[in-house]
Protein backbone atom coordinates (compact mmCIF):
# COMPACT_ATOMS: atom_id res chain seq x y z
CA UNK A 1 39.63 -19.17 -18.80
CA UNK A 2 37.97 -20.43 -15.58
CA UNK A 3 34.58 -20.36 -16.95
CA UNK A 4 35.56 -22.00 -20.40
CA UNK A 5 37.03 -24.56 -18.11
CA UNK A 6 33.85 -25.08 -16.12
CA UNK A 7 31.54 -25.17 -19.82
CA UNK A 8 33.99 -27.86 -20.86
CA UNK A 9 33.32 -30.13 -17.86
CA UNK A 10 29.72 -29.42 -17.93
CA UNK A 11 29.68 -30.51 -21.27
CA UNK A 12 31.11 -33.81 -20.62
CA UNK A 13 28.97 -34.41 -18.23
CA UNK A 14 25.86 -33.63 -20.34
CA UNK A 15 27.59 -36.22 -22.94
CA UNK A 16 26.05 -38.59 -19.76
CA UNK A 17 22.45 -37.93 -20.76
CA UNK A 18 22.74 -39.23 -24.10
CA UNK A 19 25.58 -41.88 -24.02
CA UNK A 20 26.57 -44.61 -21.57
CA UNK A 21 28.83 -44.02 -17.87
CA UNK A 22 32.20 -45.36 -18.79
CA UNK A 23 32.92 -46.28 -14.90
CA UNK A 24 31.11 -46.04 -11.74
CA UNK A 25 31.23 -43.00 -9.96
CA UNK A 26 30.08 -41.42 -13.51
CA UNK A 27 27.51 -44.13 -13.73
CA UNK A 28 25.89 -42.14 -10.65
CA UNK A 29 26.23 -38.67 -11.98
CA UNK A 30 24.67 -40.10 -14.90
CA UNK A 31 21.37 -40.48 -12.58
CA UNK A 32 22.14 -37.16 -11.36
CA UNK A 33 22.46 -35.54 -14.61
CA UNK A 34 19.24 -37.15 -15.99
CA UNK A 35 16.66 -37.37 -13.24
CA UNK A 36 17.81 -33.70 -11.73
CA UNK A 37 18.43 -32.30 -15.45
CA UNK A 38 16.82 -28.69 -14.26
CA UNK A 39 20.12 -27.75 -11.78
CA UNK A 40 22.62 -28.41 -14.38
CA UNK A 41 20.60 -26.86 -17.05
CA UNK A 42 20.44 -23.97 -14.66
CA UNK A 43 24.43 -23.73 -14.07
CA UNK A 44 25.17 -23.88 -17.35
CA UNK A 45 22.86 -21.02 -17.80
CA UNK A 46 24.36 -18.90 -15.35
CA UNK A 47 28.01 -19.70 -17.05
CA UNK A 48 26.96 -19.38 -20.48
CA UNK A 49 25.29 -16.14 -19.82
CA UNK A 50 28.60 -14.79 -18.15
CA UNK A 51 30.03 -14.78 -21.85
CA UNK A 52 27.76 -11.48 -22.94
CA UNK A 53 30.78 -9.58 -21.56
CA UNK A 54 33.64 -9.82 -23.60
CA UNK A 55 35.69 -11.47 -22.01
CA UNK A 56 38.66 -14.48 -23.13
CA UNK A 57 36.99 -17.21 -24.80
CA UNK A 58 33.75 -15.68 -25.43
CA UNK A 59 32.89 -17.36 -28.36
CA UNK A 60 34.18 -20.50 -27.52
CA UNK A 61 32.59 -20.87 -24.26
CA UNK A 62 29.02 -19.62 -25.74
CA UNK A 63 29.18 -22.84 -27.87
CA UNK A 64 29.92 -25.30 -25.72
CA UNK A 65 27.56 -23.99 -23.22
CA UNK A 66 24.76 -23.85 -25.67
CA UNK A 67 25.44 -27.73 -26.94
CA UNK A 68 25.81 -28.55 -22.55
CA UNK A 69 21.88 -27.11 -21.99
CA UNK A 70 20.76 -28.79 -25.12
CA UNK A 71 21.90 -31.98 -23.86
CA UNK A 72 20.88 -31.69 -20.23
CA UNK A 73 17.44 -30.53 -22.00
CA UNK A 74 17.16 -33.88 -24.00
CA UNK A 75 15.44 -35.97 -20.87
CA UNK A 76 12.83 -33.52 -20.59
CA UNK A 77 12.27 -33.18 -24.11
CA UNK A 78 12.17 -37.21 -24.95
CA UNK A 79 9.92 -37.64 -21.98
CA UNK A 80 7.76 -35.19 -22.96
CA UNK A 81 7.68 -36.92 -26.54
CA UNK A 82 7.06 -40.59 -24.99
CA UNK A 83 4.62 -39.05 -22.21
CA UNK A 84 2.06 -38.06 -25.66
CA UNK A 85 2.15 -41.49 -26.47
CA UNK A 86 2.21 -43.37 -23.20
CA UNK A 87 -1.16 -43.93 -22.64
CA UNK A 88 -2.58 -44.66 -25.66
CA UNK A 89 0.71 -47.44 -25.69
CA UNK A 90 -0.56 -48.80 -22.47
CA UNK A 91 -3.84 -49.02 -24.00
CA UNK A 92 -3.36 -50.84 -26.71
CA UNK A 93 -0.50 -53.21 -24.98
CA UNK A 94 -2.80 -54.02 -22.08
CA UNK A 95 -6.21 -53.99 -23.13
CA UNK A 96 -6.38 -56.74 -26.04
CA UNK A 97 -9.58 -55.95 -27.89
CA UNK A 98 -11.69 -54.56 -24.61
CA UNK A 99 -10.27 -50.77 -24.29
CA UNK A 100 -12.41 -50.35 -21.39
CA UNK A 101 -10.10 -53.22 -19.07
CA UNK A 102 -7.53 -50.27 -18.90
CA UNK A 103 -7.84 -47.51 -16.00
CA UNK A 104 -4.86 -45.09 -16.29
CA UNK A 105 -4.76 -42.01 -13.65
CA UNK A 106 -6.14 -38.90 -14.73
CA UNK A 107 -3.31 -36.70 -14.69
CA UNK A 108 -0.65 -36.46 -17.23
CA UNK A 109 2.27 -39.05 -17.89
CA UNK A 110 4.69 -36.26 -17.41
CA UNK A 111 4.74 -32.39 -15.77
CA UNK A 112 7.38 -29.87 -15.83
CA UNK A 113 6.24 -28.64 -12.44
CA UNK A 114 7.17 -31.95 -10.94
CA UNK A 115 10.58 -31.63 -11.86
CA UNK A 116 11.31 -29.39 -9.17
CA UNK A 117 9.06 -30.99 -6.80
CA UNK A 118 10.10 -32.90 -3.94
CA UNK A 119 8.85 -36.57 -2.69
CA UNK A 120 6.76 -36.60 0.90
CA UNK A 121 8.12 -39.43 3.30
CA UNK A 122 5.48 -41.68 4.27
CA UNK A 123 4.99 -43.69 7.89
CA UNK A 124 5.15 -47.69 7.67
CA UNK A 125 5.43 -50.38 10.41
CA UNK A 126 7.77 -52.68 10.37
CA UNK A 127 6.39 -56.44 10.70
CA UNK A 128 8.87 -59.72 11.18
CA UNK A 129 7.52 -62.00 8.51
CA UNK A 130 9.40 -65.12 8.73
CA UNK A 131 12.01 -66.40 11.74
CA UNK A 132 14.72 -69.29 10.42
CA UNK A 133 17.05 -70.49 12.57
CA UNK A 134 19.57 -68.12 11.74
CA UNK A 135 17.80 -65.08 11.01
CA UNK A 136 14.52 -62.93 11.04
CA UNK A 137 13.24 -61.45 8.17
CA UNK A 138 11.39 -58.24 8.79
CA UNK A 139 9.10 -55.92 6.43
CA UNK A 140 8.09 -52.39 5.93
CA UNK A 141 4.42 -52.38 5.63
CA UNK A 142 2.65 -49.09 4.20
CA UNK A 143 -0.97 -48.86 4.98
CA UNK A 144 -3.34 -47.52 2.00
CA UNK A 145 -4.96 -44.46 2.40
CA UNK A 146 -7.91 -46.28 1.12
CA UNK A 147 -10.51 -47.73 3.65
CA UNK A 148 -11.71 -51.50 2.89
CA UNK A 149 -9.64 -54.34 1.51
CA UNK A 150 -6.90 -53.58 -0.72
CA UNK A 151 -4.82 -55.13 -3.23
CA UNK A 152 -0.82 -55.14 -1.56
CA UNK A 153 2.68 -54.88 -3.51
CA UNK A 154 4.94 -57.07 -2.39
CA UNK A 155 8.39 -54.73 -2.87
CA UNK A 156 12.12 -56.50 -3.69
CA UNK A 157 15.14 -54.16 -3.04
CA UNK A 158 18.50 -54.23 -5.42
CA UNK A 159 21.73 -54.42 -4.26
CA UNK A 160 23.91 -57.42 -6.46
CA UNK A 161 22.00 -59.85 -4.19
CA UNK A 162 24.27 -58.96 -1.64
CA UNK A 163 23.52 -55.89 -0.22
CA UNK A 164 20.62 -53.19 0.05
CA UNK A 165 17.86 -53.67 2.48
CA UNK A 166 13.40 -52.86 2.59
CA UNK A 167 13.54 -48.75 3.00
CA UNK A 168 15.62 -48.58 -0.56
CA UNK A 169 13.86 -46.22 -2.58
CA UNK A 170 10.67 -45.53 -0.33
CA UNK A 171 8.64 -42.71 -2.22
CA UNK A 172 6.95 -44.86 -4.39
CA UNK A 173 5.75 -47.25 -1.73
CA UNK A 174 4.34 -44.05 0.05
CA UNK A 175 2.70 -42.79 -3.29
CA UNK A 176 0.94 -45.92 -4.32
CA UNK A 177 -0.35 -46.24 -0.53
CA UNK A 178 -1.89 -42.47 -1.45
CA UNK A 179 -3.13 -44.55 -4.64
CA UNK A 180 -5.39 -47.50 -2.73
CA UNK A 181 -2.51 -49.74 -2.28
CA UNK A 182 -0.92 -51.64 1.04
CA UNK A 183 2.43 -51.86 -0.09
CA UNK A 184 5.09 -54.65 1.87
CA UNK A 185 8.74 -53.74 1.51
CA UNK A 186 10.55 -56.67 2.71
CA UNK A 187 14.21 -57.62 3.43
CA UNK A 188 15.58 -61.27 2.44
CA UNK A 189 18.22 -63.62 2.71
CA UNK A 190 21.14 -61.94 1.14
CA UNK A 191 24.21 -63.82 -1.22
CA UNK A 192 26.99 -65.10 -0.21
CA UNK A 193 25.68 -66.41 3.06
CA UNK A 194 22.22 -67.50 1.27
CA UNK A 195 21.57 -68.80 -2.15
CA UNK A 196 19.43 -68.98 -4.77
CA UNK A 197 16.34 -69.71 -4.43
CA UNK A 198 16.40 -68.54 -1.01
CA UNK A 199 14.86 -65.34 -1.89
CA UNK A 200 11.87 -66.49 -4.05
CA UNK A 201 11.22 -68.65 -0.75
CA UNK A 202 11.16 -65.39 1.58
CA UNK A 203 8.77 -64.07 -0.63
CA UNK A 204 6.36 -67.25 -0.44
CA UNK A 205 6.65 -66.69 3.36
CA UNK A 206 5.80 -63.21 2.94
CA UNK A 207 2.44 -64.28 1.35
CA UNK A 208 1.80 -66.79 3.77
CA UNK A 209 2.92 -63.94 6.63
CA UNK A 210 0.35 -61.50 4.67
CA UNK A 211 -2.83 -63.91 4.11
CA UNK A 212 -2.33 -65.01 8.31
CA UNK A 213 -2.81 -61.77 8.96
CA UNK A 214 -5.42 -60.52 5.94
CA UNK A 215 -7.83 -59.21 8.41
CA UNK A 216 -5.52 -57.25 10.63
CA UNK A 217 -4.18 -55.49 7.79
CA UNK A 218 -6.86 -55.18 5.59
CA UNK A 219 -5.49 -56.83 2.78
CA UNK A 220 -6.92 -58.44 -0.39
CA UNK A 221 -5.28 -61.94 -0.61
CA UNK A 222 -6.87 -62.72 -4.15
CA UNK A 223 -4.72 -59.16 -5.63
CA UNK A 224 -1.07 -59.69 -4.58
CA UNK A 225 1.41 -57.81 -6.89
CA UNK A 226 5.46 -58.02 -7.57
CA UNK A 227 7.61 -55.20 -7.77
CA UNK A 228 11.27 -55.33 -8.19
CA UNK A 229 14.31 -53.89 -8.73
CA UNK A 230 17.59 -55.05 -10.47
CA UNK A 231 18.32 -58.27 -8.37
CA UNK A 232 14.77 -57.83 -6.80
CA UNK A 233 13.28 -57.81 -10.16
CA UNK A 234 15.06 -61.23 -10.99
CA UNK A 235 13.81 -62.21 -7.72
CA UNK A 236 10.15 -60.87 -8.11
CA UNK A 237 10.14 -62.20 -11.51
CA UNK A 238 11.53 -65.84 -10.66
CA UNK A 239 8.79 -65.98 -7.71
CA UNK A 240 5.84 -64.96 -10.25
CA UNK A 241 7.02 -67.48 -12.90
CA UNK A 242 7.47 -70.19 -10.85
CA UNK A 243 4.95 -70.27 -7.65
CA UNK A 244 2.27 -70.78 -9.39
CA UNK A 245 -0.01 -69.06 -7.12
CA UNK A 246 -3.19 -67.52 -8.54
CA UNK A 247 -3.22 -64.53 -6.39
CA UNK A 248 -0.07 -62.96 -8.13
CA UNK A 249 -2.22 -61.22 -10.55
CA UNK A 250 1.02 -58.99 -11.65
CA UNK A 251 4.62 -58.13 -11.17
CA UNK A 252 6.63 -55.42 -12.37
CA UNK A 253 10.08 -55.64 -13.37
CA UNK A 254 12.62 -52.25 -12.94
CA UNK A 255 15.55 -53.06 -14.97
CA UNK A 256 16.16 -56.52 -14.09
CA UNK A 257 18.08 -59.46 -15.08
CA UNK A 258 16.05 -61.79 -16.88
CA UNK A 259 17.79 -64.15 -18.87
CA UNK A 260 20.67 -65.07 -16.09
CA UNK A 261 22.47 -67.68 -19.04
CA UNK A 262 23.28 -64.52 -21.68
CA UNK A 263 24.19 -61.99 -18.09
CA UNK A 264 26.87 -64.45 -17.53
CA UNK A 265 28.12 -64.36 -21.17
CA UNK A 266 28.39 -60.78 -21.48
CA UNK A 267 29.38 -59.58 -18.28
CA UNK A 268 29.20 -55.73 -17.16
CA UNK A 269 32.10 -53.16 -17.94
CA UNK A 270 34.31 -54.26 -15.27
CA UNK A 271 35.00 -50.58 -14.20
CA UNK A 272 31.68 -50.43 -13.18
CA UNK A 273 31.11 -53.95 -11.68
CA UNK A 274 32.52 -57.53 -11.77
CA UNK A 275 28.51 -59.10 -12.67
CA UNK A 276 30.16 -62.53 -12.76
CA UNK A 277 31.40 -62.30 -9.19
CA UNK A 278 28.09 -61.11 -8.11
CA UNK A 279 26.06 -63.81 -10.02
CA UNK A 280 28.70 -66.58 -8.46
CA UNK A 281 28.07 -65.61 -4.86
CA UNK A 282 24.24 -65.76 -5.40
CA UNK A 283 23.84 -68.31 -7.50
CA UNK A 284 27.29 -70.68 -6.25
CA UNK A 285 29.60 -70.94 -9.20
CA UNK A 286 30.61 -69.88 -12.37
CA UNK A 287 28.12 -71.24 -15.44
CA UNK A 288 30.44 -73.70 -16.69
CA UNK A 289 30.61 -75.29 -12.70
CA UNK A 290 26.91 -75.30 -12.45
CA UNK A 291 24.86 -74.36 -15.88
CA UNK A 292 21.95 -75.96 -14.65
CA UNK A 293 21.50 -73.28 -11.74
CA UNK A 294 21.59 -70.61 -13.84
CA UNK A 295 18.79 -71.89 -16.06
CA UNK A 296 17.12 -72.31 -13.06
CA UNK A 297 17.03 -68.57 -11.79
CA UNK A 298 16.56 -66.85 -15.16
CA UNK A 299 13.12 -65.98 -15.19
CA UNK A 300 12.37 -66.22 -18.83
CA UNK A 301 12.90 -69.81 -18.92
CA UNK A 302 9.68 -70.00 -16.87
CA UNK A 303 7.18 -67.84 -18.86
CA UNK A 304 4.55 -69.90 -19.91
CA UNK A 305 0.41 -69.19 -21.14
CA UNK A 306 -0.22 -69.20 -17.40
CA UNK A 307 2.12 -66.35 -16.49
CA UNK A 308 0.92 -63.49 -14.44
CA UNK A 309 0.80 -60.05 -16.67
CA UNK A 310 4.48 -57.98 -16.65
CA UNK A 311 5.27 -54.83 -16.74
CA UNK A 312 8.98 -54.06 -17.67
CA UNK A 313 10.95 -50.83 -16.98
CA UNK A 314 13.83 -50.19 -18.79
CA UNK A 315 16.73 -47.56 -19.77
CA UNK A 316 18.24 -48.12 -23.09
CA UNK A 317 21.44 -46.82 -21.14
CA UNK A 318 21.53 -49.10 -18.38
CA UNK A 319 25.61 -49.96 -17.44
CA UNK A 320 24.46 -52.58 -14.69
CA UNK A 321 21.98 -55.21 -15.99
CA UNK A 322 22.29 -54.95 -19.99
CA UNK A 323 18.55 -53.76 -21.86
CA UNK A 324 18.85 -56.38 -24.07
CA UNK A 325 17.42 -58.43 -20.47
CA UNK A 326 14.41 -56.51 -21.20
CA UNK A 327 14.03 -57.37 -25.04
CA UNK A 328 14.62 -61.18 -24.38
CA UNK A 329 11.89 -60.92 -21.76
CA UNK A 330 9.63 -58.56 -24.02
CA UNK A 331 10.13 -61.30 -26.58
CA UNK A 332 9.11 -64.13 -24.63
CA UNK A 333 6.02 -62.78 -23.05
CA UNK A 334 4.81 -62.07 -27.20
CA UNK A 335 5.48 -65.64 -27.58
CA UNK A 336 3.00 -66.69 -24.80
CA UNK A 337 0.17 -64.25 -25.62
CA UNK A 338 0.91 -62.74 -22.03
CA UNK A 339 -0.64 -59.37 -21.04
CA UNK A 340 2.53 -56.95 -20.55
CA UNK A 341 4.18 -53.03 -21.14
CA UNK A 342 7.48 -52.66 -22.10
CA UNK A 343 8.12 -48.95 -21.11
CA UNK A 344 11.44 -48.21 -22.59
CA UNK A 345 13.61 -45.18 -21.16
CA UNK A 346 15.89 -44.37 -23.97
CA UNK A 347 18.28 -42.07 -21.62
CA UNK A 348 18.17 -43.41 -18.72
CA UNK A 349 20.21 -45.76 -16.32
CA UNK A 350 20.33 -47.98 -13.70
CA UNK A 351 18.65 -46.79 -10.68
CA UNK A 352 16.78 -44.02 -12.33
CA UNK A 353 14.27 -44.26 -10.61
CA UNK A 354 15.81 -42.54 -7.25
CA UNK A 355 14.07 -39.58 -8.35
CA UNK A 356 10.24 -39.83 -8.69
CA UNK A 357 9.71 -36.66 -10.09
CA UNK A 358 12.84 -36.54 -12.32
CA UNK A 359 11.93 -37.11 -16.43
CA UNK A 360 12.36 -41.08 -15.51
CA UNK A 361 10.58 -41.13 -12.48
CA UNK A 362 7.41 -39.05 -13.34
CA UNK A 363 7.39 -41.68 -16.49
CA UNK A 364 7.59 -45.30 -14.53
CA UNK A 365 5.11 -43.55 -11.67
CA UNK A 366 2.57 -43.31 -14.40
CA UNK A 367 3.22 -46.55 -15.97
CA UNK A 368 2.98 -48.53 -12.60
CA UNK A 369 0.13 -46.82 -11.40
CA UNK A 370 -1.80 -47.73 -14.76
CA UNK A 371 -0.39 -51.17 -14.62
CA UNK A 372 -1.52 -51.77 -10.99
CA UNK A 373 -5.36 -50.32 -11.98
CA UNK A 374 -5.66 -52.53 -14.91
CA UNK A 375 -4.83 -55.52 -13.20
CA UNK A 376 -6.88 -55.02 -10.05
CA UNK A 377 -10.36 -54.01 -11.82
């Protein structure tokens, strides 16, 4: 009985690799269950093997355990499937009619002996960028392993705008320094205290902080390069849109609200979080106080023939910032003839990427590495 009990709740939490969290504490399992898939494939193993004795149940349990590894399987499987494809994709989506403009890694998208692999920390010093009155802004600043100038990746944490902070997610700044890239993880101006467009300003003082000190720090101010995440990614975005600086050559967008108008309109499952509340403390009211705000910080509404190229990360079962963010944005950047990658995750979540080697991770490595290549011939 104990181990049919045990199959059971495995199984619903395989349901979580193919079907949405319902609330948030299963929203996070959900990364769990697809970006570690191997350790709950392996315990159901373990319990569906313990049914060759005959024992209560047998039968019963045997099933369910059988359907539980087939579903923690499916992330491996569908990003092996995408990973055949994936280059050739990029190839075609970034390359317009010269094939040659596109330099992907030579390695594979996607390895099963990276799923059990762990990240390797990397060193960075931490630099204050910008002092306001009221507060210092300070950055994490990962030196690439290449000698010479080198292009730098300007990183923007999530966290609702209100929380979260530069050493979020820090293997794949320590990767792409491996890869020939300074990358600059930086902390901002945080909601409620600070509002719109406070952030897209802390990342213009970034630059400035970055070209005053070029030669110190070896950087190449001609190939600067966005990277975001949720909130950062609507930041990133908004500040590659709108600057109008030609040294942005890129910015890449994990799962991130880009059409601010429709995220008010269809807010979040509530159990998961309130994304009105969160957009009203950034942005300072609801969209009926102050529409004109949110038109302002949706960073579609700025994509013009002049916008830097995109790349967009995205899991069709994102419970945070809605994928449909991702299609608007997709959608746009066809309009405008704009050099972009849509890399669409169909099992993943929000935050998948807290696992670089999971099915996800191995996936969006590959695409940003290719993305960041092409750009910077």
């Amino acid at each position: 009985m104990i181990r049919l009990i045990l199959l059971v709740i495995l199984l619903l939490l395989s349901l979580l690799a193919v079907c949405k969290a319902p609330a948030y504490y299963l929203w996070l399992m959900a990364i769990m269950v697809t970006e570690y898939p191997l350790i709950f494939v392996g315990i159901s193993v373990l319990l569906t093997s313990w049914g060759i004795w005959n024992i209560p149940y047998r039968l019963a349990g045997n099933v369910i355990g059988i359907i539980a590894i087939v579903l923690f399987l499916s992330p491996i499987v569908r990003a092996y499937w995408i990973s055949k494809s994936l280059k050739q994709d990029m190839v075609q989506s970034l390359s317009g009619a010269d094939t040659a403009r596109v330099s992907y890694p030579y390695r594979q998208p996607f390895s099963l002996n990276k799923l059990i692999a762990s990240a390797q920390p990397s060193q960075f010093k931490t630099h204050t960028y910008v002092n306001y009155p009221d507060i210092a802004l300070k950055l994490d600043f990962y030196q690439s392993r290449v000698l010479g100038k080198r292009p730098v990746v300007i990183v923007v944490h999530g966290g609702s705008w209100s929380s979260g902070d530069s050493q979020q997610l820090p293997e794949l700044n320590g990767f792409l320094a491996g890869r020939g890239y300074h990358v600059a993880s930086i902390n901002y101006r945080l909601a409620p205290q600070y509002k719109t467009p406070a952030p897209v300003e802390d990342i213009e003082n970034c630059i400035k902080y970055l070209r005053k000190h070029a030669d110190k720090l070896y950087i190449d101010t001609n190939k600067i390069i966005l990277l975001g995440r949720s909130a950062g990614a609507q930041i990133a975005l908004l500040a590659a849109y709108t600057l109008h600086d030609k040294a942005i050559i890129g910015v890449i967008d994990f799962y991130g609200p880009a059409d601010m108008v429709w995220g008010y309109s269809i807010p979040s499952n509530p159990l998961i979080m309130d994304s009105r509340k969160v957009m009203v403390n950034y942005i300072g009211g609801k969209y009926e106080q102050v529409p004109a705000k949110y038109v302002a910080c949706s960073p579609l509404e700025f994509v013009d023939k002049q916008s830097p190229p995109t790349l967009i990360i995205h899991g069709y079962n994102d419970v945070l910032v809605a994928y449909e963010h991702s299609r608007r944005l997709n959608e746009k950047l066809q309009q405008n003839g704009i050099q972009h990658y849509w890399l669409k995750l169909p099992w993943a979540t929000h935050g998948f990427d807290y696992n670089i080697n999971g099915p996800g991770g191995q996936l969006s490595t590959y695409a940003v590495e290719t993305f960041l290549n092409t750009i910077t011939q």
